[in-house]
Protein backbone atom coordinates (compact mmCIF):
# COMPACT_ATOMS: atom_id res chain seq x y z
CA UNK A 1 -27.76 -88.67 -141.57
CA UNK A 2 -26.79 -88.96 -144.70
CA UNK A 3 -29.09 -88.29 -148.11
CA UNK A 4 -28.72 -90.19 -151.40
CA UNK A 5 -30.00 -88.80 -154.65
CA UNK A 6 -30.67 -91.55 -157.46
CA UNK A 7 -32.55 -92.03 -161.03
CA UNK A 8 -30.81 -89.90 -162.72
CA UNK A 9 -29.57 -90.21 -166.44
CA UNK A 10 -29.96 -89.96 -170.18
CA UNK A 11 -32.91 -88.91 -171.89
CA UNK A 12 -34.45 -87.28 -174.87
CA UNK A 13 -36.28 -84.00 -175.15
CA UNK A 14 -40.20 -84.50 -174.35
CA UNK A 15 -38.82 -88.14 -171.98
CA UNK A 16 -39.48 -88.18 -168.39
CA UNK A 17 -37.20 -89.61 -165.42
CA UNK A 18 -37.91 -89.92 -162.00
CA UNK A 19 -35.27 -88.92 -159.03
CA UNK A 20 -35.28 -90.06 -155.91
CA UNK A 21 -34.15 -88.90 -152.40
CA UNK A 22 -33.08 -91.46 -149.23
CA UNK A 23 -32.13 -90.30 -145.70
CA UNK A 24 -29.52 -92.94 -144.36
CA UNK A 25 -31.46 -91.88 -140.90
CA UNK A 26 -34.46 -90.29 -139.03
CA UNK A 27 -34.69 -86.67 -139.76
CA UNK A 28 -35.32 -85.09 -137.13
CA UNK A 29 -36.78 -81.60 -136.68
CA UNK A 30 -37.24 -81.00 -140.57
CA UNK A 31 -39.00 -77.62 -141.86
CA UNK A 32 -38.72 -78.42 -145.37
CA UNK A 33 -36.67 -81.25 -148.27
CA UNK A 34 -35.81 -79.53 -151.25
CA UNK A 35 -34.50 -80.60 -155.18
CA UNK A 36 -32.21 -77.85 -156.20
CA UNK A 37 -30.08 -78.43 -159.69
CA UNK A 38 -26.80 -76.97 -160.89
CA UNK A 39 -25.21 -76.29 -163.96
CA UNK A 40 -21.79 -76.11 -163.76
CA UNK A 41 -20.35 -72.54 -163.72
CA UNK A 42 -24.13 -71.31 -162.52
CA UNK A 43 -25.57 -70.84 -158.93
CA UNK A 44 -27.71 -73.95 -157.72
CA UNK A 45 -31.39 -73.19 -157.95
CA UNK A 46 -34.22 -74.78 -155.77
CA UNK A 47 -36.55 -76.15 -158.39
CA UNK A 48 -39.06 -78.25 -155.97
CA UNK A 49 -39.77 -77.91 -152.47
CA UNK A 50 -42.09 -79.74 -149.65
CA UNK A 51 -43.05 -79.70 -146.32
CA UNK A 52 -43.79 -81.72 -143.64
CA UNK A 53 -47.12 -80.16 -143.74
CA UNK A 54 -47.87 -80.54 -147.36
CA UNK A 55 -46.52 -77.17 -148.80
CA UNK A 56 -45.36 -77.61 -152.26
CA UNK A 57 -43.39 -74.98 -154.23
CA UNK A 58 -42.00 -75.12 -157.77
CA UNK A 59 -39.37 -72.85 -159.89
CA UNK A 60 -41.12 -71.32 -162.32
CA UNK A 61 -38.66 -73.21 -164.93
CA UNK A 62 -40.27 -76.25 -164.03
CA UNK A 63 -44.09 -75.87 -163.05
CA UNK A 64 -46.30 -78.33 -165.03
CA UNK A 65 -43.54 -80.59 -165.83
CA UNK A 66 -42.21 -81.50 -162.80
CA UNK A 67 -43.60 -82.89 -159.06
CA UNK A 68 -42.09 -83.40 -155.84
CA UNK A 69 -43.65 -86.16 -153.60
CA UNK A 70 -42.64 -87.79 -150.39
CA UNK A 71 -42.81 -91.13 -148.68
CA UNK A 72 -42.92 -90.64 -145.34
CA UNK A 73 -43.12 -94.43 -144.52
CA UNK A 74 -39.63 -94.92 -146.82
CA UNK A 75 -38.11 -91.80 -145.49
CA UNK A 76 -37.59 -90.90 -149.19
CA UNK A 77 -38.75 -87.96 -151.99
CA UNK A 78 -39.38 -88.37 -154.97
CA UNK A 79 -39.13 -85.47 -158.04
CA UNK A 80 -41.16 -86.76 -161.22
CA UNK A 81 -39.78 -84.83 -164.19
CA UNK A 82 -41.82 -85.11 -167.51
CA UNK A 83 -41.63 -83.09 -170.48
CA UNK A 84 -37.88 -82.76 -170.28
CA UNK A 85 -36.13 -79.83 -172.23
CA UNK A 86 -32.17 -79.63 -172.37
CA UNK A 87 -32.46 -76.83 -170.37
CA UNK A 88 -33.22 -79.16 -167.71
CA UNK A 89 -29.96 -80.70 -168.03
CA UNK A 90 -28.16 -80.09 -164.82
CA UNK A 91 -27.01 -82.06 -161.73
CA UNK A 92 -29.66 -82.95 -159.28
CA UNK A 93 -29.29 -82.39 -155.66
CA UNK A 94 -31.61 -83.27 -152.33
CA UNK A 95 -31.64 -81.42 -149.15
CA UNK A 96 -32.98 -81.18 -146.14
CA UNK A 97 -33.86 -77.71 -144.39
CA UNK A 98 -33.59 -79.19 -140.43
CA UNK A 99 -33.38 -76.90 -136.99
CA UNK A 100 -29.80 -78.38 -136.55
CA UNK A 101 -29.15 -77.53 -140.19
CA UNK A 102 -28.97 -78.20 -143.99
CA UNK A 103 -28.16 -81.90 -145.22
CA UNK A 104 -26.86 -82.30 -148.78
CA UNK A 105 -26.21 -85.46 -150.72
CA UNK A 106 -23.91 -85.81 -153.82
CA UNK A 107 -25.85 -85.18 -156.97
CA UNK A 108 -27.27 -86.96 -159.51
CA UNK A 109 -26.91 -85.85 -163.12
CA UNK A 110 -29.74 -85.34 -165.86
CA UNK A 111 -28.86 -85.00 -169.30
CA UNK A 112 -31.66 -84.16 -171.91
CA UNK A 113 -30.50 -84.61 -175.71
CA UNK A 114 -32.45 -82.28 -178.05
């Protein structure tokens, strides 16, 4: 299984974008699917977290602004970013927290402009 990150891009301070997450496959055995973001030379931090039992947890960076959502029918998450700083800037990573293990899918970068 393989996970896909998209929607990511250019956008002013205040703007909004919307990332998604699609599984190539059936997850199987999944505890929780995560957004995590990483600047480059920094440790990637978990900003958004669900699970399959409706548990939602945010970074403290990002509560208010952002929301994580899933489509269980599409097999995809979503992460709805408004209010955008430049601190947000960052690359944009899924994963998935399974019994078998961790999937990760190649990022998607955000870039807010002040």
């Amino acid at each position: 299984v393989q996970l896909q990150a998209s929607g990511g891009g250019l956008v002013q301070a205040g703007g909004s974008l919307r990332l998604s997450c699609a599984a190539s496959g059936k997850l199987v055995g999944v505890r929780s699917m995560n957004w995590y973001r990483q600047v480059s030379g920094e440790q990637r931090e978990r900003v958004a977290q669900i699970t399959p039992g409706g548990l939602i947890n945010y970074a403290d960076s990002v509560k208010g602004r952002f929301t994580i959502s899933r489509d269980s029918a599409k097999n995809t998450i979503n992460l709805q970013m408004n209010s955008l700083k430049p601190e947000d800037t960052a690359v944009y990573y899924c994963n998935a927290v399974a019994v078998v293990g961790a999937y990760w899918g190649p990022g998607t970068l955000v870039t807010v402009s002040s």
